[in-house]
N, C-alpha and C. Protein backbone atom coordinates (compact mmCIF):
# COMPACT_ATOMS: atom_id res chain seq x y z
N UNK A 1 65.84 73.87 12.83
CA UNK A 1 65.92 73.98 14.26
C UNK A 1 65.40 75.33 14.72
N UNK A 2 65.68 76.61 14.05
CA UNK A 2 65.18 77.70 14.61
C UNK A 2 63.70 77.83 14.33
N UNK A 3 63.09 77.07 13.19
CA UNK A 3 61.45 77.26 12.91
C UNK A 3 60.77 76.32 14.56
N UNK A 4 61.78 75.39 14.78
CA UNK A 4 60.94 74.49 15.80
C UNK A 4 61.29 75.63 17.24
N UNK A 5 62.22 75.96 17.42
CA UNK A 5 62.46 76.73 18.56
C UNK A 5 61.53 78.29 18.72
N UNK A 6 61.09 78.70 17.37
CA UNK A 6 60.15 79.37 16.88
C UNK A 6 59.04 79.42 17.52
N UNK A 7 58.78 78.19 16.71
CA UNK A 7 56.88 77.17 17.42
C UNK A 7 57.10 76.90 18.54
N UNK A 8 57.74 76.09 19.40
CA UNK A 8 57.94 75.94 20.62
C UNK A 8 57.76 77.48 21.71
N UNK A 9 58.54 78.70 20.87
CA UNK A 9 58.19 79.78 21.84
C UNK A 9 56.14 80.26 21.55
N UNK A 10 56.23 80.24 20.34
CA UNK A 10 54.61 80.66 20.35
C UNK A 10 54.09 79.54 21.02
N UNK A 11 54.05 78.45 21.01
CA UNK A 11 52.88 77.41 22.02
C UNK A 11 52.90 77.46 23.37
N UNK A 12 54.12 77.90 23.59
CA UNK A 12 54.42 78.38 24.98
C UNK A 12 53.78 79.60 25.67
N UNK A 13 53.55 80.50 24.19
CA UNK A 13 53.43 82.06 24.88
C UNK A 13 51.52 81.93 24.43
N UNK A 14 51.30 81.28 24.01
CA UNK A 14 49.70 80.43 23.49
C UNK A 14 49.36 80.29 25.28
N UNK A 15 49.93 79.12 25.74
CA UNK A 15 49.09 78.42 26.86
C UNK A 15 50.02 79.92 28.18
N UNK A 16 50.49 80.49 28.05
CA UNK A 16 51.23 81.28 29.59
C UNK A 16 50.41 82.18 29.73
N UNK A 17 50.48 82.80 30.79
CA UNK A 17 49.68 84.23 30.96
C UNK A 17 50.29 84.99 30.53
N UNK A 18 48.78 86.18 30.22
CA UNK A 18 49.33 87.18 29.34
C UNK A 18 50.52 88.14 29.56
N UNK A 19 50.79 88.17 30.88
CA UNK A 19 52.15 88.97 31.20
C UNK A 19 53.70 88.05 30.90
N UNK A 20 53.52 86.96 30.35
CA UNK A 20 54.34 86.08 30.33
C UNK A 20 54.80 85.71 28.58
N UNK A 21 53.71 86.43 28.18
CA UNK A 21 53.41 86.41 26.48
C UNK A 21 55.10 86.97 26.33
N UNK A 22 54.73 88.21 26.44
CA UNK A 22 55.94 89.25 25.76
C UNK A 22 57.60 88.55 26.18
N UNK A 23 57.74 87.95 27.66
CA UNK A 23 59.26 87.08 27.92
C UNK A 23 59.25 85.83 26.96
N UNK A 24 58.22 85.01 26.56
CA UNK A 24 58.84 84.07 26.20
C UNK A 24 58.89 84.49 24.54
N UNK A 25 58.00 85.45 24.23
CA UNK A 25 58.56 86.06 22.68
C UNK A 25 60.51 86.59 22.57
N UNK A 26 60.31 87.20 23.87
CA UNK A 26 61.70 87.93 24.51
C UNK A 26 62.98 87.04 24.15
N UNK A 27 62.51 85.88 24.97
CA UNK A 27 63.51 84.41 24.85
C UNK A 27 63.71 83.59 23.52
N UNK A 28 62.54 83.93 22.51
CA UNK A 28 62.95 83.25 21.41
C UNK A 28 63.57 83.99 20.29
N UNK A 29 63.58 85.33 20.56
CA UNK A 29 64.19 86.31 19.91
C UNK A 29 65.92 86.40 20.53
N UNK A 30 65.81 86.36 21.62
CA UNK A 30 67.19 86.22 22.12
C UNK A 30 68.16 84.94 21.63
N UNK A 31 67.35 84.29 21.68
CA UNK A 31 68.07 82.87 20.98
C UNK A 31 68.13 82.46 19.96
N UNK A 32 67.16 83.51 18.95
CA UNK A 32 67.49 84.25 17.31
C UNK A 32 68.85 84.16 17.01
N UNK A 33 69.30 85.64 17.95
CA UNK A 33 69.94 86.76 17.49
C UNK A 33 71.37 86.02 18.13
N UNK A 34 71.56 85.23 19.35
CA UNK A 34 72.55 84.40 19.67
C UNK A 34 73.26 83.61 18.69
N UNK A 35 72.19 82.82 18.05
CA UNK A 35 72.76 82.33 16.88
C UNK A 35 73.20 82.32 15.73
N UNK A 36 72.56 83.62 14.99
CA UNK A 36 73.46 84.59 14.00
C UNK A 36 74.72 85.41 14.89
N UNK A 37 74.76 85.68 15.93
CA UNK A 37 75.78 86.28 15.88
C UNK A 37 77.06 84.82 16.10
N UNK A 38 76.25 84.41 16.94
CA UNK A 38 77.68 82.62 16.89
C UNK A 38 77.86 82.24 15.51
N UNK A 39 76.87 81.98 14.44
CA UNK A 39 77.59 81.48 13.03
C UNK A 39 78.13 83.27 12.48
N UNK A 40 77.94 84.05 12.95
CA UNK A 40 79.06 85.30 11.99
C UNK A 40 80.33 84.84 12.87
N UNK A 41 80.05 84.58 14.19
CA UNK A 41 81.95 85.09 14.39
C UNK A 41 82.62 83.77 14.15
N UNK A 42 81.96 82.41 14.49
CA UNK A 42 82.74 81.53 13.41
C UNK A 42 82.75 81.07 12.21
N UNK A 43 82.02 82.49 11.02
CA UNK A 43 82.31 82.61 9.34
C UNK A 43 83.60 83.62 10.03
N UNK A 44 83.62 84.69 10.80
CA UNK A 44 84.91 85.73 10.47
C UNK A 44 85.64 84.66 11.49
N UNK A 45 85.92 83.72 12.24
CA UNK A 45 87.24 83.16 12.81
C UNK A 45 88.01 82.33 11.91
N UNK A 46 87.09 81.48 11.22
CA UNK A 46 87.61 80.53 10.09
C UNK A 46 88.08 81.45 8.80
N UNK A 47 87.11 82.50 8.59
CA UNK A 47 87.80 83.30 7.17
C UNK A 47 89.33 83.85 8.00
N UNK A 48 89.15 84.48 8.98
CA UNK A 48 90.83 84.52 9.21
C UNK A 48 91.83 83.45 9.49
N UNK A 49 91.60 82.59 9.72
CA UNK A 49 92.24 81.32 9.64
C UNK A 49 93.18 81.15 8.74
N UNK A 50 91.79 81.19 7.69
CA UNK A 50 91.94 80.68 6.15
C UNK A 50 92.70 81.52 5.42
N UNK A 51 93.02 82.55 5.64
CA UNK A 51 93.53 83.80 5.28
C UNK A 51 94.94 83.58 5.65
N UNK A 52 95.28 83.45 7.21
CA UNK A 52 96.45 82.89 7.34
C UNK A 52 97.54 82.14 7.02
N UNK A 53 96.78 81.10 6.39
CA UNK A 53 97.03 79.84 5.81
C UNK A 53 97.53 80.29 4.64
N UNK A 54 96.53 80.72 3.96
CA UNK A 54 97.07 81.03 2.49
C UNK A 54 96.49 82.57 2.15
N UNK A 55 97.70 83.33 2.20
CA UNK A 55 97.29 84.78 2.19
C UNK A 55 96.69 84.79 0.40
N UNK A 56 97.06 84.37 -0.23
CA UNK A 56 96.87 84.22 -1.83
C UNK A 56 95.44 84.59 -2.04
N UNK A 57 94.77 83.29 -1.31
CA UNK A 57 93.37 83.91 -1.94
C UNK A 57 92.24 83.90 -0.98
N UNK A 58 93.03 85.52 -0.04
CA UNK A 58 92.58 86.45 0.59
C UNK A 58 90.90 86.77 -0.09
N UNK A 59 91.14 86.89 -1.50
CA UNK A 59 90.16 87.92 -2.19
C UNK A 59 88.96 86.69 -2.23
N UNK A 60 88.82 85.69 -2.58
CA UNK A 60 87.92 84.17 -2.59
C UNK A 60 86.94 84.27 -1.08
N UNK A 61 88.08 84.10 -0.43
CA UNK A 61 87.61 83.99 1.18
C UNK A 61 86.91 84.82 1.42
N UNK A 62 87.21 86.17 1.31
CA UNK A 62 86.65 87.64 1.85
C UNK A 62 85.15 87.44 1.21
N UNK A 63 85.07 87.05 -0.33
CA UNK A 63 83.76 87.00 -0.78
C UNK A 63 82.67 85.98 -0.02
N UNK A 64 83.20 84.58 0.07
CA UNK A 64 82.47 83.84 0.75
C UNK A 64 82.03 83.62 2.57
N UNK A 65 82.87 84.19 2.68
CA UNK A 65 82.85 84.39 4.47
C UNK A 65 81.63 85.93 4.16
N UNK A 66 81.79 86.52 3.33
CA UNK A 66 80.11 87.85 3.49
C UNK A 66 79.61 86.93 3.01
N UNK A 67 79.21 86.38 2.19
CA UNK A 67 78.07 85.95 1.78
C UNK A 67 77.74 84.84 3.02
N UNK A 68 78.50 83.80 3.51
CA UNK A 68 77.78 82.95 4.95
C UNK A 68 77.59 84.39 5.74
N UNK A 69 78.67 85.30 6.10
CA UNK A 69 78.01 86.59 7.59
C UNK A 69 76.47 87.09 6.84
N UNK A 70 76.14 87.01 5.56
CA UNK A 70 75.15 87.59 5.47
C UNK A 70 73.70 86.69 5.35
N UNK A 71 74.09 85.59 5.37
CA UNK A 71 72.85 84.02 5.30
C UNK A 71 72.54 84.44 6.76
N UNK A 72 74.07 84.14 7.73
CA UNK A 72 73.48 83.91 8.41
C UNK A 72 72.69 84.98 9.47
N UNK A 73 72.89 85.97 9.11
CA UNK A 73 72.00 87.58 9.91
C UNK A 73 71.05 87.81 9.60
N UNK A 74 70.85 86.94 7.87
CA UNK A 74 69.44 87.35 7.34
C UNK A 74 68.25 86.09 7.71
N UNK A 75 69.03 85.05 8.41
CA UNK A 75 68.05 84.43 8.90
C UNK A 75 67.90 84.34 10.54
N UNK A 76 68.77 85.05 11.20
CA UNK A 76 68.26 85.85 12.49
C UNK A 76 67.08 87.04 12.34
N UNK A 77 67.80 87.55 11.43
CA UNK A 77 66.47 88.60 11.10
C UNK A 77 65.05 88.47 11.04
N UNK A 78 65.00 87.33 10.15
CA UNK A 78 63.58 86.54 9.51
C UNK A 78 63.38 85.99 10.73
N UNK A 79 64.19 85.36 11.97
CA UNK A 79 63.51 85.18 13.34
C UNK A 79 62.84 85.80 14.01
N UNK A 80 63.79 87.07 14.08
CA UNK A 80 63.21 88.21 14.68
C UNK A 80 61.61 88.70 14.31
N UNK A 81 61.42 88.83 13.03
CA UNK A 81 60.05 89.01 12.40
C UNK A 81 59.49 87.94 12.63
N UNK A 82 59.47 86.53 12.57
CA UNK A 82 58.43 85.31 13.10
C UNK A 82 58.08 85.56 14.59
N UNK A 83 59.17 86.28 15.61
CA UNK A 83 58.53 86.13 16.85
C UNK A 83 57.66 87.33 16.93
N UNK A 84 57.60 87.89 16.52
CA UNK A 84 56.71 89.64 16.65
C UNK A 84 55.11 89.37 16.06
């Protein structure tokens, strides 16, 4: 979904005028970075959840909730560099 929302901003910023180039790069970068930050805060709402639930294995959770906060920032990131 983010490669098509990707292409969709370059074909857009393809046929717009050139002062119009740089907003709709603007807009697909914004809607990057929206969406890594929405899947981090519901990897950290559910890891505290989960934590709640069963304080035990605090240490399990903590590992896998970074590793999704870090999928998913590193593929906002890699957005960020496709729209530039």
């Amino acid at each position: 979904m983010m490669m098509e929302l990707i292409s969709m901003g370059q074909e857009a910023a393809a046929h717009a005028a050139p002062v119009a180039t740089g907003i709709s790069g603007s807009i697909v970068g914004g809607l990057a970075g929206f969406g890594a930050a929405l899947g981090v805060g519901l990897i950290g709402s559910k890891a505290a959840e989960a934590v709640g639930r069963n304080p035990g294995a605090f240490g399990n959770i903590l590992t896998m909730s970074i590793i999704g906060m870090a999928l998913a920032e590193g593929l906002g990131i890699i957005a960020f560099f496709a729209v530039k």
